[in-house]
Protein backbone atom coordinates (compact mmCIF):
# COMPACT_ATOMS: atom_id res chain seq x y z
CA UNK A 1 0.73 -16.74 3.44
CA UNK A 2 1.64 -19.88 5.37
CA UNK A 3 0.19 -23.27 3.29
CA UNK A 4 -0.74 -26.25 5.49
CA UNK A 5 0.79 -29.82 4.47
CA UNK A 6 -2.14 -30.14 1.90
CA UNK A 7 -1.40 -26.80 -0.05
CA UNK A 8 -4.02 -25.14 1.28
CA UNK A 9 -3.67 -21.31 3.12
CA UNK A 10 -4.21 -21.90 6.94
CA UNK A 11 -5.86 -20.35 9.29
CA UNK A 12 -3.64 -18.93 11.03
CA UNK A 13 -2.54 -16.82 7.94
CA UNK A 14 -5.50 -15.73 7.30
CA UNK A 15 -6.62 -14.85 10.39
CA UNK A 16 -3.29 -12.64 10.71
CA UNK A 17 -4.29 -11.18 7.40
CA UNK A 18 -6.89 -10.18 8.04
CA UNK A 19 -6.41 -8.41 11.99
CA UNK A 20 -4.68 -5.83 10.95
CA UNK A 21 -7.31 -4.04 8.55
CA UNK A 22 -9.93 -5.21 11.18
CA UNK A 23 -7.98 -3.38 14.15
CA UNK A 24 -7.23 -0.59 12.07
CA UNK A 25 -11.37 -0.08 10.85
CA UNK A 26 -12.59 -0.34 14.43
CA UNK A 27 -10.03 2.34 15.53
CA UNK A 28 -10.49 4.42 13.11
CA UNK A 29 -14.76 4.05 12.97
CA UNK A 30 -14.38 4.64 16.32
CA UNK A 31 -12.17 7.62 16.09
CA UNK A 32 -14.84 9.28 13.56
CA UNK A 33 -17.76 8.25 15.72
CA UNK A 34 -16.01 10.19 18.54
CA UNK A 35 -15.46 13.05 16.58
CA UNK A 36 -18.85 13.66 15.03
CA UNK A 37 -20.85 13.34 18.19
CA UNK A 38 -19.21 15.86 19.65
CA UNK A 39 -19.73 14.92 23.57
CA UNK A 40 -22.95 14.33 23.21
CA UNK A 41 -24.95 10.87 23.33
CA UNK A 42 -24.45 8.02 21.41
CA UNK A 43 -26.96 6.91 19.12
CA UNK A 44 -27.77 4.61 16.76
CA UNK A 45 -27.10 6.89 13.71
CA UNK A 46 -23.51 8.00 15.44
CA UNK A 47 -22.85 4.03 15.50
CA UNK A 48 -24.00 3.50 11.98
CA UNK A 49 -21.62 6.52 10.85
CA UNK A 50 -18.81 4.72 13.00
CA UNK A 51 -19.31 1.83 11.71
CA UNK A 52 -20.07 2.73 7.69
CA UNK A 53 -16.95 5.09 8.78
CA UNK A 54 -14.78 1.99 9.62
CA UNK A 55 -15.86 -0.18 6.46
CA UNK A 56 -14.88 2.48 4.18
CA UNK A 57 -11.44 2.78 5.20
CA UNK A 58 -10.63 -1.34 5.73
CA UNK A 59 -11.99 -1.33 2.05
CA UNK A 60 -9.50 1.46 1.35
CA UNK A 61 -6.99 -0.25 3.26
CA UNK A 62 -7.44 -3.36 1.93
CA UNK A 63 -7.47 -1.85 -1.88
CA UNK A 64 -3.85 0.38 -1.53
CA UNK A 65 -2.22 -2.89 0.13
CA UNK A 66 -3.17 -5.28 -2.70
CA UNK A 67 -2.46 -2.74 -5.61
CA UNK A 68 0.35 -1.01 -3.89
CA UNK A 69 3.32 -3.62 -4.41
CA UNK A 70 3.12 -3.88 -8.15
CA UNK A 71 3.77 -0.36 -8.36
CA UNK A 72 7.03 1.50 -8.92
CA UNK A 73 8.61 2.77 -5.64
CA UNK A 74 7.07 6.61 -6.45
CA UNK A 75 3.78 5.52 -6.94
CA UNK A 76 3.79 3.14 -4.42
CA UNK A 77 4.88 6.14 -1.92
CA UNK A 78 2.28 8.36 -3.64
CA UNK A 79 -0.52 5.67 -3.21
CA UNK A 80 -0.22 5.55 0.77
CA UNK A 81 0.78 9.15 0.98
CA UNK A 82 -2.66 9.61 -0.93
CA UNK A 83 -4.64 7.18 1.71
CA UNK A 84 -2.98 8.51 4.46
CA UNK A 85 -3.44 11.97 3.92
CA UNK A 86 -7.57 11.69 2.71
CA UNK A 87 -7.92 9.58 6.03
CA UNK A 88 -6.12 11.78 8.24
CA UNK A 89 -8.08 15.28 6.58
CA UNK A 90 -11.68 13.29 6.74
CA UNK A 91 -11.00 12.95 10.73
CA UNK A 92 -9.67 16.44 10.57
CA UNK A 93 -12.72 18.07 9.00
CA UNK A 94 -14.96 16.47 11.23
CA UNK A 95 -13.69 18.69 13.86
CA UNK A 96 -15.19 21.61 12.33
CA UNK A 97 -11.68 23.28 10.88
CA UNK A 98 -12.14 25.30 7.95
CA UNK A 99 -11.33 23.40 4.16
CA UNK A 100 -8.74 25.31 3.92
CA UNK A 101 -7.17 24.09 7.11
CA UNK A 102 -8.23 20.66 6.73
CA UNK A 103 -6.81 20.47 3.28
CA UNK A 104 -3.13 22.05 4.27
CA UNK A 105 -3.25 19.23 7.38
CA UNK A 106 -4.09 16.93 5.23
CA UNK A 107 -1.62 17.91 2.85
CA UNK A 108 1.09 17.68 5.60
CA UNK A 109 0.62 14.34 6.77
CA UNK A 110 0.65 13.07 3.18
CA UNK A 111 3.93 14.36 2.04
CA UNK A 112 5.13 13.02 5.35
CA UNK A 113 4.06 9.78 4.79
CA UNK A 114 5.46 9.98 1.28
CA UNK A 115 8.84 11.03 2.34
CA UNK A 116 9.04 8.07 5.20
CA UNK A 117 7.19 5.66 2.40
CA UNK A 118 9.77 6.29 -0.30
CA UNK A 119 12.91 6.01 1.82
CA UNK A 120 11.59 2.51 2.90
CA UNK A 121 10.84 1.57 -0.46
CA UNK A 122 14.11 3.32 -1.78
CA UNK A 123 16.30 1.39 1.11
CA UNK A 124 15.00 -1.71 0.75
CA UNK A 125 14.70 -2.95 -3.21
């Protein structure tokens, strides 16, 4: 985080901290709104679920990016593996696949995200 002449975090740093986890909520609240209307109308309790939708993961977000660096490379991997998979099989259940499906998807796009997580790591310490 960038300090300003008096020590104190600016704006701009915060404001850039913060974006990212904002973007990423709205997308993704979005995304689940979408999905659990179904093409029909929007209404006010499709917009709550979007937004209560979007809240959840930013908090989730927010959570595996603070605790995430002071954990060993493997966990580290495993902890977004873990978000990304549990966010990508909520928005895949809410298509109506089966559990079974949903779960194997799910389980797909985590050890992806492990794999590509732990060479970064790996490559880079």
């Amino acid at each position: 985080m960038a300090l300003t002449a008096h020590g104190t975090p600016g704006v701009r740093s915060l404001s850039h901290a913060w974006a990212g986890p904002v973007l990423l909520a709205v997308v993704y609240g979005v995304w689940a709104a979408g999905i659990h209307r179904d093409g029909g109308p929007i209404t006010g309790s499709n917009v709550l679920y979007g937004v209560v939708t979007g809240v959840v993961f930013a908090a989730l977000y927010v959570a595996v990016r603070r605790l995430a660096p002071g954990l060993p490379r493997e966990l580290r991997a495993a902890a977004w593996a873990a978000f990304a998979g549990v966010s990508f099989g909520f928005l895949y259940s809410l298509t109506d696949a089966s559990v079974l499906r949903s779960v194997v998807m799910a389980g797909v796009v985590a050890a992806g995200v492990f794999a590509a997580a732990f060479y970064h790591f790996y490559t880079r310490e």
